[in-house]
C-alpha atoms as a PDB file:
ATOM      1  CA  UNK A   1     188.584  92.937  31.159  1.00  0.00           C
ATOM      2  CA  UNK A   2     185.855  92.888  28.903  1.00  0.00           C
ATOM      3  CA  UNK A   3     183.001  95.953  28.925  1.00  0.00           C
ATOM      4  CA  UNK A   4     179.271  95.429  27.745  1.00  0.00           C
ATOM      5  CA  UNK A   5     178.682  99.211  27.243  1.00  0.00           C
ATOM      6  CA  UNK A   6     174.623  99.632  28.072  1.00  0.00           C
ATOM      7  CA  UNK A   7     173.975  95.403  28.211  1.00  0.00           C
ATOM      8  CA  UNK A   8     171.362  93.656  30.635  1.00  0.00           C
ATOM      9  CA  UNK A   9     172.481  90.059  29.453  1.00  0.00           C
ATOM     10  CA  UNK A  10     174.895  88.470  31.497  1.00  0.00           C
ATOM     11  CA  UNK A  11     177.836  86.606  30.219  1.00  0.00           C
ATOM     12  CA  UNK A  12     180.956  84.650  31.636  1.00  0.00           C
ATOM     13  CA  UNK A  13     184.434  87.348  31.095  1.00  0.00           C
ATOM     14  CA  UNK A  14     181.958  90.210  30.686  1.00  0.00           C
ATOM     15  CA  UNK A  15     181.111  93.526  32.959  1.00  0.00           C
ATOM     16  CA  UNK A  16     178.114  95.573  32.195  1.00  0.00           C
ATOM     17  CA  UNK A  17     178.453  99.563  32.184  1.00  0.00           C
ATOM     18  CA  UNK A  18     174.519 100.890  31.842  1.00  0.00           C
ATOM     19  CA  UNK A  19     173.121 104.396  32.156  1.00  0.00           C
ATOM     20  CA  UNK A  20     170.192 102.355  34.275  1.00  0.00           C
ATOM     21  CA  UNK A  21     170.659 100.326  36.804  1.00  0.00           C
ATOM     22  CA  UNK A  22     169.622  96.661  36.790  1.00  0.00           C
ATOM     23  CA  UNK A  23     169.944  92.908  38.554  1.00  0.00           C
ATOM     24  CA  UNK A  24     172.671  92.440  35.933  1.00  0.00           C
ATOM     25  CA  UNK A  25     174.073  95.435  35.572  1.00  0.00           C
ATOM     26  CA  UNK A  26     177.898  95.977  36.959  1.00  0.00           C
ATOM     27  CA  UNK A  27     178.820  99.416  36.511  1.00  0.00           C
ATOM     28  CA  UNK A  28     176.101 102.257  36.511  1.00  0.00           C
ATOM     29  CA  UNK A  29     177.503 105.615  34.522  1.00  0.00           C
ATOM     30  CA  UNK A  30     177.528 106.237  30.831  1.00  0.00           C
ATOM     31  CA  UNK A  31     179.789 105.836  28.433  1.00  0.00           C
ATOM     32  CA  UNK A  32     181.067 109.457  28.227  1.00  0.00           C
ATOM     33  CA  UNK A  33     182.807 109.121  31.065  1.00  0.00           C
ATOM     34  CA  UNK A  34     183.645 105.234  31.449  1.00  0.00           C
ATOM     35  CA  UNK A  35     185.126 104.458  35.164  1.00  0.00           C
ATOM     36  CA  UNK A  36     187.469 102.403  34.042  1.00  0.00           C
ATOM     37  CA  UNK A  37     191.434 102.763  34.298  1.00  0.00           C
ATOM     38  CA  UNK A  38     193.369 104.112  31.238  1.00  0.00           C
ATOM     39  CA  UNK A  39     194.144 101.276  28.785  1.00  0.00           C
ATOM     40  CA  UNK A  40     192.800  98.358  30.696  1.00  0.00           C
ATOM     41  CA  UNK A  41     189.781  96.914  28.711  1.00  0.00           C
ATOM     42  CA  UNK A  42     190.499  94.281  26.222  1.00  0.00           C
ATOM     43  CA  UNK A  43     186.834  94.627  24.206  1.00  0.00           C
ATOM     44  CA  UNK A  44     184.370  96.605  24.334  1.00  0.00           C
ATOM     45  CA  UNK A  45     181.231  95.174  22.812  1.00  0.00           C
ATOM     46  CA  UNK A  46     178.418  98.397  22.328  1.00  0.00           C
ATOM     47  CA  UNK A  47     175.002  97.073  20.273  1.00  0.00           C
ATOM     48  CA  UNK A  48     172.664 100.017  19.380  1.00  0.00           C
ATOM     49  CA  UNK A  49     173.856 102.510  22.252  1.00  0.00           C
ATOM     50  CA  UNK A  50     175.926 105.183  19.583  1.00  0.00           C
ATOM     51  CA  UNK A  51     172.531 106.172  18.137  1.00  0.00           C
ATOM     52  CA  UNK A  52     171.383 106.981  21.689  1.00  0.00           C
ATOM     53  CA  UNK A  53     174.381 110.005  21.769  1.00  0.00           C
ATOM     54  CA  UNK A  54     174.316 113.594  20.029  1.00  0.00           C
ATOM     55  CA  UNK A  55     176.316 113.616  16.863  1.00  0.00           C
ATOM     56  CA  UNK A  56     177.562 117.096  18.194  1.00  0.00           C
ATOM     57  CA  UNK A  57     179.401 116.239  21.152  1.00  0.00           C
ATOM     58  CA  UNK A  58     178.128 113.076  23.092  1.00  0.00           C
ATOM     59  CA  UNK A  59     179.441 110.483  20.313  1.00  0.00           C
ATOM     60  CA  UNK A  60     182.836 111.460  19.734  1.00  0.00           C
ATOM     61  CA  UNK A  61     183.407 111.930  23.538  1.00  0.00           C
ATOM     62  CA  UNK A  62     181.878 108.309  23.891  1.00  0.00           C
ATOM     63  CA  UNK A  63     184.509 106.983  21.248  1.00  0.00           C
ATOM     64  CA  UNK A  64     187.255 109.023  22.933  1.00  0.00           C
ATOM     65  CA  UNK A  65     186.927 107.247  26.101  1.00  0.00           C
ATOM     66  CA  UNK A  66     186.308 103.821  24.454  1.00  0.00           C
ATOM     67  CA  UNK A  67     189.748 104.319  22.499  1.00  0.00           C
ATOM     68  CA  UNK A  68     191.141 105.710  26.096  1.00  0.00           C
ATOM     69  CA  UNK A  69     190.155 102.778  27.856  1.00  0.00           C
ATOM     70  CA  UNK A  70     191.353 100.149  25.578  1.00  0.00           C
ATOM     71  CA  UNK A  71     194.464  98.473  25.263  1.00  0.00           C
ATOM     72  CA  UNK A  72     196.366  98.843  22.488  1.00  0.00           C
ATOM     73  CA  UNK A  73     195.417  96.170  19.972  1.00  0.00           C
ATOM     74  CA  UNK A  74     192.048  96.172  21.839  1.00  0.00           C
ATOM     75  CA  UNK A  75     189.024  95.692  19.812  1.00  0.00           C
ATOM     76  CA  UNK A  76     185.727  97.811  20.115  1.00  0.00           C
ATOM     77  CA  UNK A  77     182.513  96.141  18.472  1.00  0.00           C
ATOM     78  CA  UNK A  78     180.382  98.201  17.613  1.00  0.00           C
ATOM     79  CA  UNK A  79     176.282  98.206  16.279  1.00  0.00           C
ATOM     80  CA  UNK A  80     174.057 100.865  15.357  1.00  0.00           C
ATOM     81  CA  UNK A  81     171.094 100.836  13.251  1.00  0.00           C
ATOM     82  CA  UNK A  82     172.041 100.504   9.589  1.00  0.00           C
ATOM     83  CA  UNK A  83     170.280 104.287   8.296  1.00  0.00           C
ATOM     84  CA  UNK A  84     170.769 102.660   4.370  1.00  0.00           C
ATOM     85  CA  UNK A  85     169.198  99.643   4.996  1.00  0.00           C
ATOM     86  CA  UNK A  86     166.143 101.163   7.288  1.00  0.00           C
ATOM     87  CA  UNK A  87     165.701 104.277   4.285  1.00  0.00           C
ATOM     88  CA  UNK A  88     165.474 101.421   1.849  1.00  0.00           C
ATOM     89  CA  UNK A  89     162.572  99.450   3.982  1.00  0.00           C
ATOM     90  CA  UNK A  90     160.874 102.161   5.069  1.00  0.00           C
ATOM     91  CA  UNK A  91     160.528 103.701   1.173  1.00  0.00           C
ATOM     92  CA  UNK A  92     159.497 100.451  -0.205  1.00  0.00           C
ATOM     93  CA  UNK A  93     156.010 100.196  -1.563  1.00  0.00           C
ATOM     94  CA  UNK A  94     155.622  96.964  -0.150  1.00  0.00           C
ATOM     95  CA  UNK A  95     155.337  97.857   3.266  1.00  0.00           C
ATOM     96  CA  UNK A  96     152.017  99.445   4.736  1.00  0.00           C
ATOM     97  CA  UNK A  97     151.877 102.273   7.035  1.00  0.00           C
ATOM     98  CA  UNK A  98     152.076 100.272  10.250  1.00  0.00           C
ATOM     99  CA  UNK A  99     154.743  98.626   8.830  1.00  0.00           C
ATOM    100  CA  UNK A 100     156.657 102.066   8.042  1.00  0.00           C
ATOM    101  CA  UNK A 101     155.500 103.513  11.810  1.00  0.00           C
ATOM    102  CA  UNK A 102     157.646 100.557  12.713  1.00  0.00           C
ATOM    103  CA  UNK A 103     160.921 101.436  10.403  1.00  0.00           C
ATOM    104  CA  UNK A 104     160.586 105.079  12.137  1.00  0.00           C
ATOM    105  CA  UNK A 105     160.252 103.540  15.727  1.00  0.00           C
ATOM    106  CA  UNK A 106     163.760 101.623  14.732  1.00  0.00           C
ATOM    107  CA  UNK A 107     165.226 105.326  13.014  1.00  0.00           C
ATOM    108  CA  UNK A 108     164.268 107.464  16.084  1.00  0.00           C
ATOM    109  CA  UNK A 109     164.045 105.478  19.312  1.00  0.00           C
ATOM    110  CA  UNK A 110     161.155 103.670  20.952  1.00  0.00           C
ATOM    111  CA  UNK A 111     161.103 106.565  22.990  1.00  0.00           C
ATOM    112  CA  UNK A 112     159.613 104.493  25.728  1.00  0.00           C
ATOM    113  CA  UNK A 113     162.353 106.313  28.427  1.00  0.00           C
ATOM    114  CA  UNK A 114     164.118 109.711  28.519  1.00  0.00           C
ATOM    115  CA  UNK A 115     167.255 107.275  26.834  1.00  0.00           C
ATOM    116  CA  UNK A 116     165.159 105.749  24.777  1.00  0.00           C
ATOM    117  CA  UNK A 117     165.831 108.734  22.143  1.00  0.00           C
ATOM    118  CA  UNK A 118     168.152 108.146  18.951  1.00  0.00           C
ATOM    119  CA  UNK A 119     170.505 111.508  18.523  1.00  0.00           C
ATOM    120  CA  UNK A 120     172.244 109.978  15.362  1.00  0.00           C
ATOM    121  CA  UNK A 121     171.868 107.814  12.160  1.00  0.00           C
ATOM    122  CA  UNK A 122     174.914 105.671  10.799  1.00  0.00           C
ATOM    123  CA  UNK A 123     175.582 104.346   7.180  1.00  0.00           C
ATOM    124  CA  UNK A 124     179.406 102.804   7.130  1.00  0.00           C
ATOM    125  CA  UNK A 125     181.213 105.549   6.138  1.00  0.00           C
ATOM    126  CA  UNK A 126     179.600 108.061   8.591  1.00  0.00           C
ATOM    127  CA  UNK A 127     180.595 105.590  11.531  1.00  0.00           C
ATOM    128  CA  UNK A 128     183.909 105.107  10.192  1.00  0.00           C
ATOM    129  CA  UNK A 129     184.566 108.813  10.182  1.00  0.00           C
ATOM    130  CA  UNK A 130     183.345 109.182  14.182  1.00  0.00           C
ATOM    131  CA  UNK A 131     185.491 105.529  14.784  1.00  0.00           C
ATOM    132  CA  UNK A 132     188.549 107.321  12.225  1.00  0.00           C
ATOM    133  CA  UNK A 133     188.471 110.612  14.480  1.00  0.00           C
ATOM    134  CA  UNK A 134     188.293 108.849  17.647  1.00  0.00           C
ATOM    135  CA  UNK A 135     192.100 107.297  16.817  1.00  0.00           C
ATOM    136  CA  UNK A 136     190.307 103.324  15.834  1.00  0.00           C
ATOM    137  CA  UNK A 137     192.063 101.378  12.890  1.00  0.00           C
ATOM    138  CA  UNK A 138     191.984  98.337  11.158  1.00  0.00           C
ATOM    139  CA  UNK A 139     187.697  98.849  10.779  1.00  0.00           C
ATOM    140  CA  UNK A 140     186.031  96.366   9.102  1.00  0.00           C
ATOM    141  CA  UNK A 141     182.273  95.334   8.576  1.00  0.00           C
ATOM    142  CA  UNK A 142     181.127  92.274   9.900  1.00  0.00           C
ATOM    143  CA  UNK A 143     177.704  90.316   9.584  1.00  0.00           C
ATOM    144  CA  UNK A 144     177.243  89.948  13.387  1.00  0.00           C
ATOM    145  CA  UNK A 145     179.245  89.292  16.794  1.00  0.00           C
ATOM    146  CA  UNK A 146     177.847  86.267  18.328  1.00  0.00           C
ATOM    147  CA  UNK A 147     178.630  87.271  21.314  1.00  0.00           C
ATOM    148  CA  UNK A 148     174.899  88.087  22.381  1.00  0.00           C
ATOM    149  CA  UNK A 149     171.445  88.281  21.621  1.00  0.00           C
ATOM    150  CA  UNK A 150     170.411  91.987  20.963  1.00  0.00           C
ATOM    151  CA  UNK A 151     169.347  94.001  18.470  1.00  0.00           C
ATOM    152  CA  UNK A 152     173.061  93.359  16.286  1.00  0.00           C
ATOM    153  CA  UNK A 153     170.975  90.362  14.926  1.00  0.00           C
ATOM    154  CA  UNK A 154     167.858  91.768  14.318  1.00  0.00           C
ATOM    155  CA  UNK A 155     166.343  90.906  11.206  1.00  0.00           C
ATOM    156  CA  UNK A 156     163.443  93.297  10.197  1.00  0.00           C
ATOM    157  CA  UNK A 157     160.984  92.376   6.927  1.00  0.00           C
ATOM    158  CA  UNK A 158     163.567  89.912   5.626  1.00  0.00           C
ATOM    159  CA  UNK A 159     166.590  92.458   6.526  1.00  0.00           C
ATOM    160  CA  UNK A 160     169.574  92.624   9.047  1.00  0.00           C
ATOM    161  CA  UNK A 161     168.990  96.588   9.883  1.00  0.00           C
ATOM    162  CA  UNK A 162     172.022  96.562  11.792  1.00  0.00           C
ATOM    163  CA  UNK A 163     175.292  98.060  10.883  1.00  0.00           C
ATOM    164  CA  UNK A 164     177.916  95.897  12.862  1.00  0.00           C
ATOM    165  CA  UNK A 165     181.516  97.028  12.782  1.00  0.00           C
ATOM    166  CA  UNK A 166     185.094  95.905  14.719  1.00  0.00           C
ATOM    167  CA  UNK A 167     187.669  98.392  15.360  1.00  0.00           C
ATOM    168  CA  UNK A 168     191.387  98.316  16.531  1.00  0.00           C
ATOM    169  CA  UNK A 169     192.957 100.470  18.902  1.00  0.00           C
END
């Protein structure tokens, strides 16, 4: 089995878990409490969801039940916004004000639903931390998935603002 934590795009092999329902949508709950059996996923594929859970308690429950679902050897993919990479564009004096409204939009949610909020911020090492304390191994960095087309590819004023990482349970 492979789980699309909070997708809407359809794809051959893959089930959709989503806070919201939708025409695509396979599995309606949220990823703190994933309805799936102990150690039965094979991948997990999350792009910009992490952000959308408190650093407190929400995230490292979320990762919990990723690494509890998995198989071992399973691999989570994971994306968040990049918090280096959107500092950097939204300090630059290159950018005007719209432009940097637009940066922030990306940093704290488009707030345009009540899960449309962003709880955290990554850089690598903070995510590898939550990923390390979760039980994940073998991280490593990667430019992109190609798996779908969401916001792991997005490219904002010239840069990839994503921070896309594979883990190993």
């Amino acid at each position: 089995m492979r789980l699309h934590v909070g997708g809407q795009q359809e794809a051959e092999g893959w089930h959709i878990l989503n806070i919201q329902p939708g025409p695509s949508v396979d599995i309606v709950g949220c990823v703190t409490s994933i309805p799936c059996e102990t150690e039965s996923v094979d991948e997990i594929y999350a792009s910009h969801v992490c952000e959308h859970l408190s650093y407190q308690n929400e995230l490292a429950i979320a990762l919990a039940e990723m690494f509890r679902v998995l198989k071992p050897g399973g691999r989570l993919m994971v994306s968040v916004p990049d918090l280096d990479i959107l500092c950097r564009l939204f300090i630059s004096p290159h950018l005007s004000e719209q432009d940097r409204y637009h940066i922030m939009r990306i940093m704290m949610g488009g707030q345009t639903d009540p899960h449309d909020f962003h709880k955290a911020g990554f850089t690598e090492t903070i995510l590898a931390a939550f990923l390390s304390n979760a039980g994940f191994a073998e991280m490593r960095r990667v430019d992109r998935f190609d798996l779908f087309s969401d916001c792991s590819e997005l490219v904002v004023f010239g840069a990839a603002i994503s921070l896309n990482v594979e883990a190993v349970k």
